[in-house]
N, C-alpha and C. Protein backbone atom coordinates (compact mmCIF):
# COMPACT_ATOMS: atom_id res chain seq x y z
N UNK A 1 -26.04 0.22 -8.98
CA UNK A 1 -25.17 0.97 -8.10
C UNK A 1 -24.53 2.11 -8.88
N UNK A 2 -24.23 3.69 -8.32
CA UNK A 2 -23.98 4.18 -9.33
C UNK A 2 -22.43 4.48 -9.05
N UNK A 3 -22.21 4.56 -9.84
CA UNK A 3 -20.40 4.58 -10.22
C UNK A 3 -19.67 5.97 -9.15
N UNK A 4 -20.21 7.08 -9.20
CA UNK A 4 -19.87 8.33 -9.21
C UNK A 4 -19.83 8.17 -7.21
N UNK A 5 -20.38 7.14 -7.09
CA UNK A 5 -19.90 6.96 -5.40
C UNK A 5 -18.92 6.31 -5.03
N UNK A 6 -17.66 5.91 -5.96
CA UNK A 6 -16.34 5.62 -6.16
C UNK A 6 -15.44 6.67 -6.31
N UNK A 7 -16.20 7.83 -6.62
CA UNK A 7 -14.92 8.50 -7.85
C UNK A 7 -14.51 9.59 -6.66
N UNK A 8 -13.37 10.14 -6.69
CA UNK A 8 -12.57 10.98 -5.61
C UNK A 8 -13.68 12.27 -5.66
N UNK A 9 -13.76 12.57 -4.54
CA UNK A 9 -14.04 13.90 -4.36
C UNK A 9 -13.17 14.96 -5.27
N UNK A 10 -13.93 15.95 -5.72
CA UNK A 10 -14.08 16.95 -6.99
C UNK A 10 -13.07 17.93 -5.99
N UNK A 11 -11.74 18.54 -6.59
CA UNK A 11 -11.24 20.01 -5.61
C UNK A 11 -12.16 21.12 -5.70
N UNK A 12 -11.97 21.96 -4.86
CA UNK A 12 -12.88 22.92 -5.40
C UNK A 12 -12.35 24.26 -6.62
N UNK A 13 -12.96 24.46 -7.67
CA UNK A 13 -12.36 25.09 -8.25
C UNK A 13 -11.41 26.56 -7.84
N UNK A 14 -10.19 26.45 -8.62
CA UNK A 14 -9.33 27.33 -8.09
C UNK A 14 -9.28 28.54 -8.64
N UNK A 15 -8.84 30.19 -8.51
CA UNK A 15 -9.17 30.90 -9.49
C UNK A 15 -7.30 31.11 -9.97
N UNK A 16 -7.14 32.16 -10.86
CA UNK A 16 -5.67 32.57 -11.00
C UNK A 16 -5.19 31.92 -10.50
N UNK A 17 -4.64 33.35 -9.06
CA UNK A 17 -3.52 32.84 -8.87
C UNK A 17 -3.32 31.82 -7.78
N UNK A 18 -4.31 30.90 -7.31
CA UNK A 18 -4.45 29.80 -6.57
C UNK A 18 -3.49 28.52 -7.18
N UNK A 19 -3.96 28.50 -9.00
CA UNK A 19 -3.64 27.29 -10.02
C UNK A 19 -2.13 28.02 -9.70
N UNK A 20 -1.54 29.26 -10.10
CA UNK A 20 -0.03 29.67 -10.32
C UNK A 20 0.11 29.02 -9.10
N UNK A 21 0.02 29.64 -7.62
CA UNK A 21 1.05 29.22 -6.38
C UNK A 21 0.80 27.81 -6.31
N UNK A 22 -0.46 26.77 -6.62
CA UNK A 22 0.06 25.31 -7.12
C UNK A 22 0.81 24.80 -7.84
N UNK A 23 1.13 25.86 -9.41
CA UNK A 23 2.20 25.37 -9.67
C UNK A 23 3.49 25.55 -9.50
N UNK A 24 3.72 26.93 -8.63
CA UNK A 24 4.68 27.06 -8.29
C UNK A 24 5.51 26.12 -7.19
N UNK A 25 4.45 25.86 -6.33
CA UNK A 25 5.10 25.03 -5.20
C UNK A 25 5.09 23.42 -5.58
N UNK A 26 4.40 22.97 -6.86
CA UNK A 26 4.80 21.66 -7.52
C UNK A 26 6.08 21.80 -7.98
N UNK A 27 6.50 22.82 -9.10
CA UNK A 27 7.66 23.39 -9.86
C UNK A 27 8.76 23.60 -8.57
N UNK A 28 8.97 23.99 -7.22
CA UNK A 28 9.62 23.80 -6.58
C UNK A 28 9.69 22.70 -5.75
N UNK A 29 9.48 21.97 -5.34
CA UNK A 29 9.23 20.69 -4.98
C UNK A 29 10.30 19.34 -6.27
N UNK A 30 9.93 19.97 -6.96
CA UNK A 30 10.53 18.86 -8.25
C UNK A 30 12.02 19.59 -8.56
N UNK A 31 12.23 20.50 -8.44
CA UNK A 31 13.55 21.52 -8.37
C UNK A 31 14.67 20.68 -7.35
N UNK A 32 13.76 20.90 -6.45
CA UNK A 32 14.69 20.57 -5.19
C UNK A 32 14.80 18.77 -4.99
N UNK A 33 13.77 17.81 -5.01
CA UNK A 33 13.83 16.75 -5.43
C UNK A 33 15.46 16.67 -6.81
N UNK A 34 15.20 17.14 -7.60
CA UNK A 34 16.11 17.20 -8.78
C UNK A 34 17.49 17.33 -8.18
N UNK A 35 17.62 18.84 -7.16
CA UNK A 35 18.76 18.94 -6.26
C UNK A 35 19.55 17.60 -6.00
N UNK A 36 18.54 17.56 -4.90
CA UNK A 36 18.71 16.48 -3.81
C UNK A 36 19.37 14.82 -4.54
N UNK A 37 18.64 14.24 -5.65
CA UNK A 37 19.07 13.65 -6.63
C UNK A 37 21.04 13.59 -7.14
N UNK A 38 21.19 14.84 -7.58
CA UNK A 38 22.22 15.30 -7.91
C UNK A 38 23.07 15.21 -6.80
N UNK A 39 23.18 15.43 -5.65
CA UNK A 39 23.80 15.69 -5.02
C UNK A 39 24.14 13.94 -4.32
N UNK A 40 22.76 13.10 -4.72
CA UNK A 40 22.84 11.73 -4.00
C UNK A 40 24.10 10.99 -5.18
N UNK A 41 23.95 11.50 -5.96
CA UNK A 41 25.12 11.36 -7.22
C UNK A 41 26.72 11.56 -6.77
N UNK A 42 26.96 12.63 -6.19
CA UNK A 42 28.26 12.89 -5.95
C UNK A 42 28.46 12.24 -4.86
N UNK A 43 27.83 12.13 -4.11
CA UNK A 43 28.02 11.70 -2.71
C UNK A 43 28.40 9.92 -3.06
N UNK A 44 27.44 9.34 -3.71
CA UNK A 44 28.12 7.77 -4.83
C UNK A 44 29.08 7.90 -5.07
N UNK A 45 29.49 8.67 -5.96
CA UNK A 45 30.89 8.85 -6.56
C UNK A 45 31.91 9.09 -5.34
N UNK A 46 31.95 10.21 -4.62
CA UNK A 46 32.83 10.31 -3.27
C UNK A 46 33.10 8.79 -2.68
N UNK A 47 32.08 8.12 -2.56
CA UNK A 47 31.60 6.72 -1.87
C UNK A 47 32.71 5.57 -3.04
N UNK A 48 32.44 5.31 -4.16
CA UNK A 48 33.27 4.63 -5.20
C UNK A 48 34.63 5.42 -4.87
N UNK A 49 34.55 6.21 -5.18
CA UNK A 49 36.26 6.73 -5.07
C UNK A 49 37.02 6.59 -4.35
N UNK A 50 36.35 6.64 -2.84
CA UNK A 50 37.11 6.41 -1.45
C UNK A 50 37.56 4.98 -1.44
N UNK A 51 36.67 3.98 -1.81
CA UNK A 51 36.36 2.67 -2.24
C UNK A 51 37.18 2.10 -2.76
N UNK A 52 37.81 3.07 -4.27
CA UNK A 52 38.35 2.28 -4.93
C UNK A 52 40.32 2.93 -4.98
N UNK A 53 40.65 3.41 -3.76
CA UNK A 53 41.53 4.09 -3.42
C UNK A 53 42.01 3.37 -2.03
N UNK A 54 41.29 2.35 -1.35
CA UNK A 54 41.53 1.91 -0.06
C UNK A 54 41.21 2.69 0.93
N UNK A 55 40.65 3.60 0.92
CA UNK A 55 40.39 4.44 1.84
C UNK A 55 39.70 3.81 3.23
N UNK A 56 39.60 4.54 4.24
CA UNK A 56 38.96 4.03 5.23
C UNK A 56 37.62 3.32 5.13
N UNK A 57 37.05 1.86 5.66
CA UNK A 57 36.02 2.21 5.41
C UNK A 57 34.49 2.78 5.95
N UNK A 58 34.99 3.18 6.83
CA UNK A 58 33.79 3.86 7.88
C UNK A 58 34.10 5.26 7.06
N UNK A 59 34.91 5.85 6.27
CA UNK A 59 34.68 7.21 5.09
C UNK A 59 33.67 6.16 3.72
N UNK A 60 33.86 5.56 3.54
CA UNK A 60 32.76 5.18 2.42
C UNK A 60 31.44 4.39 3.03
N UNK A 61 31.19 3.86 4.10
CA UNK A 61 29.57 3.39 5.00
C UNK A 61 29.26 5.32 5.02
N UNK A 62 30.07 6.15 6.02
CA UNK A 62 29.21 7.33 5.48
C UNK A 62 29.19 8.57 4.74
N UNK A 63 29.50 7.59 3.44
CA UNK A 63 29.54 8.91 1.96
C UNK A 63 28.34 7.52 1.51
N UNK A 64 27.99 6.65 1.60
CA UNK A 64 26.76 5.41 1.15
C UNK A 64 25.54 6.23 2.14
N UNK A 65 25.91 6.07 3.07
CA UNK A 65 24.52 6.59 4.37
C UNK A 65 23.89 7.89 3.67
N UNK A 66 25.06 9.20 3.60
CA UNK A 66 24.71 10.44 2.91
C UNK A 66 23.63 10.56 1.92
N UNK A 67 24.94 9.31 0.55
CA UNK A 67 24.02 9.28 -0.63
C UNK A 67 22.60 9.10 -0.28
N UNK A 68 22.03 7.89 0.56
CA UNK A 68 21.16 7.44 0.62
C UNK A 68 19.95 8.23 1.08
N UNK A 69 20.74 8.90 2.20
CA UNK A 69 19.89 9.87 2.85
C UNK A 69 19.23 10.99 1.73
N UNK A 70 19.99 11.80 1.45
CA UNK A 70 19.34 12.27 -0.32
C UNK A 70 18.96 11.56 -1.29
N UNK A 71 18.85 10.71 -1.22
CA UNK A 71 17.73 10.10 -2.20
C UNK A 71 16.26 9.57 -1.82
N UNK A 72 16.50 9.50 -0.26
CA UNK A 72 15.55 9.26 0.47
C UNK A 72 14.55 10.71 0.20
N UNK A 73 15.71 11.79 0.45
CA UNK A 73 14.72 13.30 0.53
C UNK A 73 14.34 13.22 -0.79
N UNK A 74 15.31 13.09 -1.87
CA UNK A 74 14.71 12.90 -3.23
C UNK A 74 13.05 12.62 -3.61
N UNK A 75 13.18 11.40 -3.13
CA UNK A 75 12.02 10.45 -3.37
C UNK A 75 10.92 11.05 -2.89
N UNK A 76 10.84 11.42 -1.61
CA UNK A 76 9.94 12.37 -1.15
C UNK A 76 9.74 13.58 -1.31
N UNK A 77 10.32 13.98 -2.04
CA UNK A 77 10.02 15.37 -2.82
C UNK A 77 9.37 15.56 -4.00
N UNK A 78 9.61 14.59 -4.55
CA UNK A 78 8.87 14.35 -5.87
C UNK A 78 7.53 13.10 -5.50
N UNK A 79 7.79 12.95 -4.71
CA UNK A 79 6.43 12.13 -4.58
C UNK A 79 5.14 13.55 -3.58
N UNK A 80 6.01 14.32 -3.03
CA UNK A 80 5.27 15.34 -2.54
C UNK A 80 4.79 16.01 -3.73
N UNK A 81 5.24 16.63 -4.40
CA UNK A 81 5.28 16.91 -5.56
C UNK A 81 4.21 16.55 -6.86
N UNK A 82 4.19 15.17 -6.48
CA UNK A 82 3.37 14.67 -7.52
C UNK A 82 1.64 14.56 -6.66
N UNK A 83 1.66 14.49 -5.39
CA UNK A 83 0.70 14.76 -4.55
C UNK A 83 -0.04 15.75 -4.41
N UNK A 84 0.46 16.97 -5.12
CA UNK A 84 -0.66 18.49 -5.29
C UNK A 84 -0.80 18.55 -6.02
């Protein structure tokens, strides 16, 4: 059996600036993933702080929801990302 009827289909070769706007739109993709990350960060912290202040807690379920929600986009940005 020969092997090579397993193996992924070949892209077709790209020239210039085909490889650049792939890497450009990988290189942005992982930018914004990176964003999105950062921002799921503060939104934690907002979430602990409110938390640890007594604050309401339907203000910290959605500064948790937020975070989550950006990390959700996170994840899929860099998994988009890692997909081209």
């Amino acid at each position: 059996m020969s092997t090579t009827a397993n193996a992924p289909a070949a892209s077709p070769p790209q020239g210039g600036f085909g490889r650049l706007w792939r890497v450009m739109r990988q290189l942005f993709h992982e930018f914004v993933g990176a964003v999105f990350a950062v921002l799921a960060l503060g939104w934690l912290n907002a979430a602990f702080r409110a938390w640890t202040r007594d604050a309401s807690r339907w203000l910290v379920v959605l500064a948790v929801a937020v975070a989550g929600l950006l990390v959700f986009f996170a994840v899929t940005s860099f998994r988009y990302a890692r997909k081209l």
